[in-house]
Protein backbone atom coordinates (compact mmCIF):
# COMPACT_ATOMS: atom_id res chain seq x y z
CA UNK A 1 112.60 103.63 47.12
CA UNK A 2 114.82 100.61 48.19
CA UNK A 3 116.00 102.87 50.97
CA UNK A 4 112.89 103.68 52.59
CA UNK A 5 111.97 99.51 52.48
CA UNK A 6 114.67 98.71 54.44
CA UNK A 7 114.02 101.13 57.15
CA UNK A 8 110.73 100.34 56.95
CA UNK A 9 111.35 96.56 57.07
CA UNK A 10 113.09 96.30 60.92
CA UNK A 11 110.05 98.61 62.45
CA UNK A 12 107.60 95.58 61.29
CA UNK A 13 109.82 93.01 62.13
CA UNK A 14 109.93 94.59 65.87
CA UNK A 15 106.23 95.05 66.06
CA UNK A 16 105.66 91.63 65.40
CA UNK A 17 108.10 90.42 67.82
CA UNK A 18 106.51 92.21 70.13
CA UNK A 19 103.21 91.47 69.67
CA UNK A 20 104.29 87.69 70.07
CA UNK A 21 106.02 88.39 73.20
CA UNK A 22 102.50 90.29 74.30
CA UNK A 23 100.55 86.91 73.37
CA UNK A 24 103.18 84.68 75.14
CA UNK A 25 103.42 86.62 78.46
CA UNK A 26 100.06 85.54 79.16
CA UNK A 27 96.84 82.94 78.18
CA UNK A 28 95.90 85.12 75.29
CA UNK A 29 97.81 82.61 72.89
CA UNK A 30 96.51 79.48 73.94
CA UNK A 31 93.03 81.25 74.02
CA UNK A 32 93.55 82.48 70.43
CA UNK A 33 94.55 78.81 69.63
CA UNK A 34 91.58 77.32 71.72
CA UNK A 35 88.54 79.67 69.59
CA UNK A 36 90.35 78.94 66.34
CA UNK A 37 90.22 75.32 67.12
CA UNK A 38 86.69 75.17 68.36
CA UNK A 39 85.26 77.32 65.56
CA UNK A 40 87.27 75.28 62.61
CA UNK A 41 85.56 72.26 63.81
CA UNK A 42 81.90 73.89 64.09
CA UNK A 43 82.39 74.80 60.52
CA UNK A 44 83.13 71.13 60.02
CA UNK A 45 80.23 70.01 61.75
CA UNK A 46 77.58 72.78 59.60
CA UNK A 47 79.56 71.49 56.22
CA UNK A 48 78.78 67.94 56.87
CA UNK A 49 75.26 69.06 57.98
CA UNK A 50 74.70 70.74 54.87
CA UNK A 51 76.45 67.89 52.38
């Protein structure tokens, strides 16, 4: 059991660096960032709306 964890554990650990190199190499990140941002404060706004 422990053995197949840490084989398992280095494949994720790539895939994830990876993936962040994929976001960084272009504007996807700062997009990603930008929607997040935008949408948290629309929530905001509808939350103070409805209070």
């Amino acid at each position: 059991m422990q053995l197949r964890e840490s084989e398992k554990m280095p494949r994720v650990i790539n895939k994830k660096i990876r993936l962040l190199r994929w976001l960084n190499s272009g504007m996807i990140l700062p997009f990603i960032i930008m929607a997040a941002s935008s949408s948290i404060i629309l929530y905001g706004v509808l939350f103070i709306l409805i209070k």
